[in-house]
PDB file of N, CA and C in Angstrom:
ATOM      1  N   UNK A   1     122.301  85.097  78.170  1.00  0.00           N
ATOM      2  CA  UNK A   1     121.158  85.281  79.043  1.00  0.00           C
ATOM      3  C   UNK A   1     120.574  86.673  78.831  1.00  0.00           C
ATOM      4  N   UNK A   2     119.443  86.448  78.763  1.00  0.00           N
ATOM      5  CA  UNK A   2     118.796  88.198  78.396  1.00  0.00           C
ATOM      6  C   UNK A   2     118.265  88.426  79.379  1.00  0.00           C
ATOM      7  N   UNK A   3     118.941  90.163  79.724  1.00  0.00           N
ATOM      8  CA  UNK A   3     118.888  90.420  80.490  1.00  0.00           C
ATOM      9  C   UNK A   3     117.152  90.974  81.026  1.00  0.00           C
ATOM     10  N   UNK A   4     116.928  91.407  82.357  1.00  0.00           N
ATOM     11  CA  UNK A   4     115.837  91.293  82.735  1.00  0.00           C
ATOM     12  C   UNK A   4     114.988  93.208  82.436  1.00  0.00           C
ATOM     13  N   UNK A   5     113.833  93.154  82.182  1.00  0.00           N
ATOM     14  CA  UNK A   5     113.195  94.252  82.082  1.00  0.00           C
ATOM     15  C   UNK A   5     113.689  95.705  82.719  1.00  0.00           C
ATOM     16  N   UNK A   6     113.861  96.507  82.732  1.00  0.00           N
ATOM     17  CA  UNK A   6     114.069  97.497  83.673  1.00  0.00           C
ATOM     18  C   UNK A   6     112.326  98.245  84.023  1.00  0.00           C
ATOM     19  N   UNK A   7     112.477  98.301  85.448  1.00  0.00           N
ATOM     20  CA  UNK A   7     111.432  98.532  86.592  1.00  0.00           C
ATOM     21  C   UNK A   7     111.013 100.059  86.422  1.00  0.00           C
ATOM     22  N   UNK A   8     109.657 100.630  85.630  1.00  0.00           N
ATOM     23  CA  UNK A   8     109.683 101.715  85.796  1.00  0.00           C
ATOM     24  C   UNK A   8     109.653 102.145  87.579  1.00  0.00           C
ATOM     25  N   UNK A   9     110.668 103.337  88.283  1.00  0.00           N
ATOM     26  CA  UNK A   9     110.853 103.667  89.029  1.00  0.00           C
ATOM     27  C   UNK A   9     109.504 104.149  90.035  1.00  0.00           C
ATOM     28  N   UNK A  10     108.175 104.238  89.371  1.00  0.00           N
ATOM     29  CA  UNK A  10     107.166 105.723  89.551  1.00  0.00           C
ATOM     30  C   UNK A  10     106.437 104.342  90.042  1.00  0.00           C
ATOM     31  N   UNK A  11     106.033 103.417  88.869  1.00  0.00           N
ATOM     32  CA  UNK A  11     104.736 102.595  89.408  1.00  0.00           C
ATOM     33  C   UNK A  11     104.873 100.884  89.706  1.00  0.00           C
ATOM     34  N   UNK A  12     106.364 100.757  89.742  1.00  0.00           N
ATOM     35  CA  UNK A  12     107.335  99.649  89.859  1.00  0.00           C
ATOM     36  C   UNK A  12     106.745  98.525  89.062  1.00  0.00           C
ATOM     37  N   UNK A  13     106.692  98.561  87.809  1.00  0.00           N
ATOM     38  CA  UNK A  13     105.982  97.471  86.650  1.00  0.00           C
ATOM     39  C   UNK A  13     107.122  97.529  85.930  1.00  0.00           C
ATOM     40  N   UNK A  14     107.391  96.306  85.103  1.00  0.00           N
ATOM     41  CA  UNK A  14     108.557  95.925  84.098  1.00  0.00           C
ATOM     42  C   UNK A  14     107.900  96.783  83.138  1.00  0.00           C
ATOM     43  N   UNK A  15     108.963  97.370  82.176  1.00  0.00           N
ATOM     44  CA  UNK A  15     108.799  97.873  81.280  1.00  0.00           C
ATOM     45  C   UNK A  15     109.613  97.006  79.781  1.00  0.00           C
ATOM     46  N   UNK A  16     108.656  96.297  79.548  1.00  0.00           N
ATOM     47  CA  UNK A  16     109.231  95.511  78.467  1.00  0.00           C
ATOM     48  C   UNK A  16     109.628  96.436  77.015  1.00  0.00           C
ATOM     49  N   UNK A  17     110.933  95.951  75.931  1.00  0.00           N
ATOM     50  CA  UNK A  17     111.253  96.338  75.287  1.00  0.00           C
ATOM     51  C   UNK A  17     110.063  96.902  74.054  1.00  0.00           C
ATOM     52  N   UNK A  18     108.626  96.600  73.880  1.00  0.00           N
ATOM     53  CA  UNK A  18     107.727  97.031  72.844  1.00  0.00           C
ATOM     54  C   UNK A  18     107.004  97.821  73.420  1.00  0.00           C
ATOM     55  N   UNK A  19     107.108  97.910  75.005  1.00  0.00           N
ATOM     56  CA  UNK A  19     106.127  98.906  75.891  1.00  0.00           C
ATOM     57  C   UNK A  19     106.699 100.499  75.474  1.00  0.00           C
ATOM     58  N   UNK A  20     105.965 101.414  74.787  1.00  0.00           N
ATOM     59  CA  UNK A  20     106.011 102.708  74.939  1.00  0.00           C
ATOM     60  C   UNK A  20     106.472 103.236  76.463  1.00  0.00           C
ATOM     61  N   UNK A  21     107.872 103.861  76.215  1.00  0.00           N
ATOM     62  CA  UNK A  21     108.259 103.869  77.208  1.00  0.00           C
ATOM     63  C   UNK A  21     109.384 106.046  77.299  1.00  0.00           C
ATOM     64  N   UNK A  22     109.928 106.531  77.962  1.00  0.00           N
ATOM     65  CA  UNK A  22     109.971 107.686  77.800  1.00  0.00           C
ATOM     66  C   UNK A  22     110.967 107.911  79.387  1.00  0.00           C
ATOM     67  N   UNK A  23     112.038 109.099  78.697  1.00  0.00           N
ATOM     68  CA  UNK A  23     113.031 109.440  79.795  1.00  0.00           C
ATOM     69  C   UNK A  23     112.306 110.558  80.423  1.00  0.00           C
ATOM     70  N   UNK A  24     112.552 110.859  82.180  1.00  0.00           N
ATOM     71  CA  UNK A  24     111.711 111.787  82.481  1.00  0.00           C
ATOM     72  C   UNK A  24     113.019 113.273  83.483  1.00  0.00           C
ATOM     73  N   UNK A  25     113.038 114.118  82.973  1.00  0.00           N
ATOM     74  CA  UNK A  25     113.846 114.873  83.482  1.00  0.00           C
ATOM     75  C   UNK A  25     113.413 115.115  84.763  1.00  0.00           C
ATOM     76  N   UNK A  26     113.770 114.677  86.245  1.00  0.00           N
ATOM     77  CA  UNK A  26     113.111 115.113  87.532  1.00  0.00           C
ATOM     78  C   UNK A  26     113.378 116.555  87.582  1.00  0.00           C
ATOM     79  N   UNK A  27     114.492 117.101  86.863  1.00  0.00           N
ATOM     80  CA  UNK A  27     114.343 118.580  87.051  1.00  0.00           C
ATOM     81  C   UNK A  27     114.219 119.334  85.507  1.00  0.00           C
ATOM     82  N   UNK A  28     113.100 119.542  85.105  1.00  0.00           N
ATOM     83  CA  UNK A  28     112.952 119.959  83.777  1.00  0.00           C
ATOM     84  C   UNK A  28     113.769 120.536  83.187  1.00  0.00           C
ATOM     85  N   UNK A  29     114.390 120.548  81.802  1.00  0.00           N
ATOM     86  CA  UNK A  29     114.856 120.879  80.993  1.00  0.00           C
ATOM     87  C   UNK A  29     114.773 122.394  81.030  1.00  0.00           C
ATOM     88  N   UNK A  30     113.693 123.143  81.144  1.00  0.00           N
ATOM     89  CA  UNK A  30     113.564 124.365  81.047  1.00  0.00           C
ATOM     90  C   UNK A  30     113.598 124.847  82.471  1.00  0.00           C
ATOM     91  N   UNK A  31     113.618 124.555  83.455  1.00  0.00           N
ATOM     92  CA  UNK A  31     113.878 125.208  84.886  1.00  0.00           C
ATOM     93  C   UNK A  31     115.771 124.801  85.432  1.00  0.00           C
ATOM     94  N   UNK A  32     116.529 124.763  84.219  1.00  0.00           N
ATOM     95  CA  UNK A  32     117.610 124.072  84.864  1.00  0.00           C
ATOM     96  C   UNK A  32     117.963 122.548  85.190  1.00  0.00           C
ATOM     97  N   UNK A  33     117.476 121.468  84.396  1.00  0.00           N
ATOM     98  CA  UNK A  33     117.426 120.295  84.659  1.00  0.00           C
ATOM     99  C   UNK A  33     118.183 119.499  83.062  1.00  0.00           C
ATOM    100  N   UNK A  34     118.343 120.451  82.148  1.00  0.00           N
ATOM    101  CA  UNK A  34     119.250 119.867  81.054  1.00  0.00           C
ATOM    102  C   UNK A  34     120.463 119.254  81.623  1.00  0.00           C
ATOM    103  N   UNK A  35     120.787 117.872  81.085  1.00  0.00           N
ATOM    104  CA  UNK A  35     121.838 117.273  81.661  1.00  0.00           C
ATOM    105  C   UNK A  35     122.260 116.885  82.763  1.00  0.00           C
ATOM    106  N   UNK A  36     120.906 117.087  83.581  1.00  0.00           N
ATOM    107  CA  UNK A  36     120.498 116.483  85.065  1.00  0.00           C
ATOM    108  C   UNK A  36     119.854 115.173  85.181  1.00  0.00           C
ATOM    109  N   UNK A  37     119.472 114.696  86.321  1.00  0.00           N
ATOM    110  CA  UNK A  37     119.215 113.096  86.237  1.00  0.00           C
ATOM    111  C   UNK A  37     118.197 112.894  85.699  1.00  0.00           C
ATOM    112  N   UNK A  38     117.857 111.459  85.060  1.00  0.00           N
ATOM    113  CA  UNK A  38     116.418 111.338  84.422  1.00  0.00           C
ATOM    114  C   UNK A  38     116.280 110.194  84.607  1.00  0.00           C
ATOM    115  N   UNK A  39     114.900 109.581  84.942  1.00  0.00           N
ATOM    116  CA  UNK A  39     114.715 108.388  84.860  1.00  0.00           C
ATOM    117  C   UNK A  39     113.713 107.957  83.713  1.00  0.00           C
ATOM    118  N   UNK A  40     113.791 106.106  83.857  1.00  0.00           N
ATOM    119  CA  UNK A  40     112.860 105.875  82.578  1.00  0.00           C
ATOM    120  C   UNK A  40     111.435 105.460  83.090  1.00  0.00           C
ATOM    121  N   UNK A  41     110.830 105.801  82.117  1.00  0.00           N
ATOM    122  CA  UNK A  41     109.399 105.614  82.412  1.00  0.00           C
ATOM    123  C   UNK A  41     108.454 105.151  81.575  1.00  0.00           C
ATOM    124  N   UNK A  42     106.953 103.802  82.385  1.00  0.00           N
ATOM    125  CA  UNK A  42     106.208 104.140  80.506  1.00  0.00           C
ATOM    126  C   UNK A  42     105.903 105.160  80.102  1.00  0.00           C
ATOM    127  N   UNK A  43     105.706 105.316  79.545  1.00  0.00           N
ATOM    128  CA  UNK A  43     105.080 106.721  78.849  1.00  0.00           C
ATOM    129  C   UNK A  43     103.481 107.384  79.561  1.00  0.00           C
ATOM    130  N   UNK A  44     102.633 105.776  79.593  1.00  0.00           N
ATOM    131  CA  UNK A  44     101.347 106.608  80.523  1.00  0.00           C
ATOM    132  C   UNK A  44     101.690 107.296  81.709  1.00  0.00           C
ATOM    133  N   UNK A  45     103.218 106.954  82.520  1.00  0.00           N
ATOM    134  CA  UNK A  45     103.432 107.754  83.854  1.00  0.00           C
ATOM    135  C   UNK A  45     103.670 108.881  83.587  1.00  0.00           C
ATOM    136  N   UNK A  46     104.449 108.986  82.673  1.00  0.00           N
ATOM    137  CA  UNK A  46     105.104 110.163  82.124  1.00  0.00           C
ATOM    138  C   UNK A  46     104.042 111.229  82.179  1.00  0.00           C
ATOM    139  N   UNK A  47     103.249 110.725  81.145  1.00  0.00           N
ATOM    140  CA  UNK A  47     102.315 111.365  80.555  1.00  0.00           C
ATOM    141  C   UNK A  47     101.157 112.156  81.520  1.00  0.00           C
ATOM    142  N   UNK A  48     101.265 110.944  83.126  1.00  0.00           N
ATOM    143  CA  UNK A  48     100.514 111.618  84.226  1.00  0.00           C
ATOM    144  C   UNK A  48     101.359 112.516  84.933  1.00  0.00           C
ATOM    145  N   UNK A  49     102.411 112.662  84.853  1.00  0.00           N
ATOM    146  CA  UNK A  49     103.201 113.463  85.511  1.00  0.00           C
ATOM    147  C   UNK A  49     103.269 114.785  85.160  1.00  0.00           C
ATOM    148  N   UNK A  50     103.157 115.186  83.825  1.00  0.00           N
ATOM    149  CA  UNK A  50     103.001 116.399  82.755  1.00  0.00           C
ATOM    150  C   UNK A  50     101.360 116.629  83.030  1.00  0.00           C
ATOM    151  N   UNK A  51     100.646 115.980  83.065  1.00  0.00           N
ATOM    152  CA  UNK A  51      98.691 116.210  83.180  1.00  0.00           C
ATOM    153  C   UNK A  51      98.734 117.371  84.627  1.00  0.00           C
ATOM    154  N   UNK A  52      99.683 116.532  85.965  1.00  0.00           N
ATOM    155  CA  UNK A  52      99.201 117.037  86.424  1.00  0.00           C
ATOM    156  C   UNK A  52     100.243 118.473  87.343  1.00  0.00           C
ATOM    157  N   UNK A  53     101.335 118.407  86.571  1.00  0.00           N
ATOM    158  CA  UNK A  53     102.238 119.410  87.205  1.00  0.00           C
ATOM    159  C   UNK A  53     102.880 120.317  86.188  1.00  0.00           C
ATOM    160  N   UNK A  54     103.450 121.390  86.637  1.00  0.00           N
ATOM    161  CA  UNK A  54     103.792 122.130  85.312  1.00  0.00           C
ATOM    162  C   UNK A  54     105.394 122.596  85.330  1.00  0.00           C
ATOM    163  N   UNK A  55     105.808 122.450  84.664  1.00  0.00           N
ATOM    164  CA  UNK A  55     107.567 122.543  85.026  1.00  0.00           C
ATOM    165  C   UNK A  55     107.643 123.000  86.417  1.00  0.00           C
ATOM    166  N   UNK A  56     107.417 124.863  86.696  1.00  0.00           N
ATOM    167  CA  UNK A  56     107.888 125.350  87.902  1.00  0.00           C
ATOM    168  C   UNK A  56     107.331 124.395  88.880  1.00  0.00           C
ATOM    169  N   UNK A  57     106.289 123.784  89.027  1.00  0.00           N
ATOM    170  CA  UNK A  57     106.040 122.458  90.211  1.00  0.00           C
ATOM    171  C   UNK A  57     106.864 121.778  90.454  1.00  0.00           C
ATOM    172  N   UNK A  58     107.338 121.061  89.451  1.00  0.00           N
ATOM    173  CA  UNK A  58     108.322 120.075  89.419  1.00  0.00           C
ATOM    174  C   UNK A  58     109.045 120.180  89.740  1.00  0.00           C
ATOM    175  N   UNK A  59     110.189 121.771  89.055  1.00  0.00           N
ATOM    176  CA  UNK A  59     111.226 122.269  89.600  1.00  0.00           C
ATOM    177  C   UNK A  59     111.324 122.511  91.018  1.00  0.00           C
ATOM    178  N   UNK A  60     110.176 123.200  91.655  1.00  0.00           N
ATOM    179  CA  UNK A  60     109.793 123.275  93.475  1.00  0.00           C
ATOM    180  C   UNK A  60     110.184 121.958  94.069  1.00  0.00           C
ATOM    181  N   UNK A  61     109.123 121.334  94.397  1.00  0.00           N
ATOM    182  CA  UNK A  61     108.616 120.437  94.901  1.00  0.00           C
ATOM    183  C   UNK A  61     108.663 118.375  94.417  1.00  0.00           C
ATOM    184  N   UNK A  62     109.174 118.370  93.339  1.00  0.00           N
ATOM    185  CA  UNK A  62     108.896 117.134  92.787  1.00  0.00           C
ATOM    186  C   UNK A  62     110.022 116.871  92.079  1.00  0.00           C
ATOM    187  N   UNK A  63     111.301 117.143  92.556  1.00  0.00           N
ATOM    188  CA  UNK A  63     112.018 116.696  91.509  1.00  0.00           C
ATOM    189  C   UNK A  63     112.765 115.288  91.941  1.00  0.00           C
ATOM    190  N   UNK A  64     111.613 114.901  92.937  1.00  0.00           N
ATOM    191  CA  UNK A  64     112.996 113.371  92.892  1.00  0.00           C
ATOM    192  C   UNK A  64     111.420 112.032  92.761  1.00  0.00           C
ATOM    193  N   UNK A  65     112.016 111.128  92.172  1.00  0.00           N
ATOM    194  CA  UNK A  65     110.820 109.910  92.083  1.00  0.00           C
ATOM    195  C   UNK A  65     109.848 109.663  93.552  1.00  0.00           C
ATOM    196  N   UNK A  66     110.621 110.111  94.704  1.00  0.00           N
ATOM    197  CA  UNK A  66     109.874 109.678  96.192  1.00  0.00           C
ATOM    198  C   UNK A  66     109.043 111.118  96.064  1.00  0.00           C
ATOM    199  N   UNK A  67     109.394 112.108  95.694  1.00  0.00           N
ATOM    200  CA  UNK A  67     108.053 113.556  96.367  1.00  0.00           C
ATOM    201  C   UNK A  67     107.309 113.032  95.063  1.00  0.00           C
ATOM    202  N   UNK A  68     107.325 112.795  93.527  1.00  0.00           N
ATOM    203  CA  UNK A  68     106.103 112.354  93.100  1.00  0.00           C
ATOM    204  C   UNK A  68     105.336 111.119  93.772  1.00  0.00           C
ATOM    205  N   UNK A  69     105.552 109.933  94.331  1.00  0.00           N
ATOM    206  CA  UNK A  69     104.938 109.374  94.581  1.00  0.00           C
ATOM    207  C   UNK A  69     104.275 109.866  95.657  1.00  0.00           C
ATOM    208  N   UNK A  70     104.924 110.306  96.544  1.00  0.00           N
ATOM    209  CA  UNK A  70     103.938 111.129  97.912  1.00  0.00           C
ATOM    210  C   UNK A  70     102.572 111.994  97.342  1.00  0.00           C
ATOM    211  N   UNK A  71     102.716 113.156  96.462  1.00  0.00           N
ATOM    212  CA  UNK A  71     101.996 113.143  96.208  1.00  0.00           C
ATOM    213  C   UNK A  71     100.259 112.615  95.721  1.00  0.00           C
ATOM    214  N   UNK A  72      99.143 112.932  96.302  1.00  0.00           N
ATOM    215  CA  UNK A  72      97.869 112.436  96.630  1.00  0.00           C
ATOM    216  C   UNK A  72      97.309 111.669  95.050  1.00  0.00           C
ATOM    217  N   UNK A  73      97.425 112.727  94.405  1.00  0.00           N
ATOM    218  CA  UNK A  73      96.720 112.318  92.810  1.00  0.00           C
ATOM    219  C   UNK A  73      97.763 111.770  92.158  1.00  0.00           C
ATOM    220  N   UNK A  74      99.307 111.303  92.086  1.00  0.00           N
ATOM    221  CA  UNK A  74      99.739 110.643  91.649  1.00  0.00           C
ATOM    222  C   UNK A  74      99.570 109.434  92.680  1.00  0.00           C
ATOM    223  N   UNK A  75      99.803 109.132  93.601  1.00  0.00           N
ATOM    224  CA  UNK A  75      99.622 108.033  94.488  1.00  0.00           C
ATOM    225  C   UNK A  75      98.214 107.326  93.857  1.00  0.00           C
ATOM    226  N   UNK A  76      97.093 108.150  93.784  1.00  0.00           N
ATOM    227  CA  UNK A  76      96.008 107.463  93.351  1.00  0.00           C
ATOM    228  C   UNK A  76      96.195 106.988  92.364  1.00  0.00           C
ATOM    229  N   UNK A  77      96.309 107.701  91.385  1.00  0.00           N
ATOM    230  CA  UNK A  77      96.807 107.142  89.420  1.00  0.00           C
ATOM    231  C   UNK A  77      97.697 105.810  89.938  1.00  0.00           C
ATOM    232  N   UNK A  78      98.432 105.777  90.760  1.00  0.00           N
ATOM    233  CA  UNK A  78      99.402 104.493  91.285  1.00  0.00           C
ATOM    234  C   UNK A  78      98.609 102.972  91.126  1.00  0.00           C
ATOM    235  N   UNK A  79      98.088 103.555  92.511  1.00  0.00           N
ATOM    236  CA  UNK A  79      96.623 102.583  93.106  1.00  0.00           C
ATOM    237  C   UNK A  79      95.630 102.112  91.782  1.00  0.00           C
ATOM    238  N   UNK A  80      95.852 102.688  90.668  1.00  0.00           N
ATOM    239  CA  UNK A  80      95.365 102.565  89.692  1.00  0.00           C
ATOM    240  C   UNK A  80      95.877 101.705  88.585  1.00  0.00           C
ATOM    241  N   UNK A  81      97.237 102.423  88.245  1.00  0.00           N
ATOM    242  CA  UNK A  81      97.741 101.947  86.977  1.00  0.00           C
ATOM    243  C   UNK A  81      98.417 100.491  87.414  1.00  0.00           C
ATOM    244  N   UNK A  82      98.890 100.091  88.927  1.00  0.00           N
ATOM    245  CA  UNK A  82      99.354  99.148  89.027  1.00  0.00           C
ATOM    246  C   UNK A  82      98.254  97.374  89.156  1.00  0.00           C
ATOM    247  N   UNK A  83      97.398  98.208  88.647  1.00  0.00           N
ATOM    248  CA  UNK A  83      96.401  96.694  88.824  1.00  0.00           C
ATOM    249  C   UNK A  83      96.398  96.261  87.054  1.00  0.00           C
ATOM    250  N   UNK A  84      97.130  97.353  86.122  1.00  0.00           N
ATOM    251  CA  UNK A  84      97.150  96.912  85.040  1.00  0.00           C
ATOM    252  C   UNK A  84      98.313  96.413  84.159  1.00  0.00           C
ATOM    253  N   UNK A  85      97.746  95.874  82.960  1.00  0.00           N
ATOM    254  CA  UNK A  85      99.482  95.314  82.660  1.00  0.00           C
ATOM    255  C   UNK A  85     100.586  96.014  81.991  1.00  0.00           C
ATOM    256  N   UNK A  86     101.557  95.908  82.319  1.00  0.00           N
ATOM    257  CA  UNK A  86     102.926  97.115  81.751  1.00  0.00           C
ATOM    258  C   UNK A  86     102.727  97.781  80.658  1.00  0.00           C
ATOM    259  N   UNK A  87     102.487  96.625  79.395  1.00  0.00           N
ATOM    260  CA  UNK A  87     101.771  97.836  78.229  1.00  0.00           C
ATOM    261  C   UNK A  87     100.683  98.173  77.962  1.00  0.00           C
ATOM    262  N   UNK A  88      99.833  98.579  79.337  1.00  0.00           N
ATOM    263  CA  UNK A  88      98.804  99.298  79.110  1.00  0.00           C
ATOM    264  C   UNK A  88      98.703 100.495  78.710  1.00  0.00           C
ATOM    265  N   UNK A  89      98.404 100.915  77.834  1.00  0.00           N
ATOM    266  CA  UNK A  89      97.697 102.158  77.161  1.00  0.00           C
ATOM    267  C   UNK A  89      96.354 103.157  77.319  1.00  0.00           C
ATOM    268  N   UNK A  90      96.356 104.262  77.717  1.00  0.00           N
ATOM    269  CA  UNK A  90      94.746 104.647  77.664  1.00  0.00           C
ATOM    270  C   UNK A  90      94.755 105.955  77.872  1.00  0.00           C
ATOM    271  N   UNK A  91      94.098 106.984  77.824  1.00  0.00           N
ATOM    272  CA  UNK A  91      94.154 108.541  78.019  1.00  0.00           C
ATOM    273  C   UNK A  91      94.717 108.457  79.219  1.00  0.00           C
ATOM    274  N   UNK A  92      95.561 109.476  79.950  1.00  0.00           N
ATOM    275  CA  UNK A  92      95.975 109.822  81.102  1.00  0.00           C
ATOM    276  C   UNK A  92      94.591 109.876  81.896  1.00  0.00           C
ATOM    277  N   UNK A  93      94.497 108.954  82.956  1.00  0.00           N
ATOM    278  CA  UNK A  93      93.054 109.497  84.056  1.00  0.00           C
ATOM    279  C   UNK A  93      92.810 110.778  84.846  1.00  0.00           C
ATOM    280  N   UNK A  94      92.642 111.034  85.655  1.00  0.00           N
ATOM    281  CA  UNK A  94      92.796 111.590  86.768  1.00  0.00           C
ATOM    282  C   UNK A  94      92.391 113.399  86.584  1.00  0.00           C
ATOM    283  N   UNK A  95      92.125 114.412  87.556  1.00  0.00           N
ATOM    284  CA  UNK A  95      91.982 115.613  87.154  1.00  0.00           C
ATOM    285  C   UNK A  95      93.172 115.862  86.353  1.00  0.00           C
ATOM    286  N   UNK A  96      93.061 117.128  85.736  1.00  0.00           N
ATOM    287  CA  UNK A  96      93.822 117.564  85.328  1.00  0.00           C
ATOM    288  C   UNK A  96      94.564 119.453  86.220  1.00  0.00           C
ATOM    289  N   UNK A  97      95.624 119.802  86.126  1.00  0.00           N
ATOM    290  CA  UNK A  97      96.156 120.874  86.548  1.00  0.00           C
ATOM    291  C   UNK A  97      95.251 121.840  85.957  1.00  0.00           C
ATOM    292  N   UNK A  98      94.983 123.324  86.682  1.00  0.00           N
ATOM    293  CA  UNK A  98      94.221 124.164  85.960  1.00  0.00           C
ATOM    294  C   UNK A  98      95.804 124.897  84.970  1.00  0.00           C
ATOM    295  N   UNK A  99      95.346 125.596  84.248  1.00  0.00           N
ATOM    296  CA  UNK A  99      96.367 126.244  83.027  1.00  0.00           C
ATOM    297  C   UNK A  99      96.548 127.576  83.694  1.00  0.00           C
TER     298      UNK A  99
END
């Protein structure tokens, strides 16, 4: 029996085995998060998660899957990406962090 998809955690869509998909350190690698927990993700979450926070954020404020979703502009990207299908692909939406 094959087993069933695993649920990205962020926007709760199957992440099928050809879907571009990516481990996400909740506590970055460079703030102390090497060899700390990580979850899996597609890659477009991923990819919104890096658009719009910058390690020391993450490290603060966001290091567990529930404070990113609270957050306003990931919640929206949510409201967004979940009306589409798992291997959807497309530029990251949403503002971006200033540098």
């Amino acid at each position: 029996m094959q087993k069933p998809d695993p649920i990205c955690p962020l926007c709760d869509r199957p992440i099928p085995p050809d879907v571009r998909q990516s481990l996400h350190h909740l506590t970055p690698k460079l703030k102390g998060g090497k060899g700390g927990p990580t979850v899996l993700l597609h890659h477009i979450c991923h990819k919104e998660i890096h658009a719009r926070f910058s390690g020391a954020e993450l490290a603060r404020g966001y290091a567990t899957v529930e404070a990113l979703r609270a957050d306003p502009g990931i919640a929206k990207f949510l409201a967004w990406v979940q009306k589409r299908p798992p291997g959807f692909q497309s530029r990251t939406p949403g503002g971006r962090r200033k540098r």
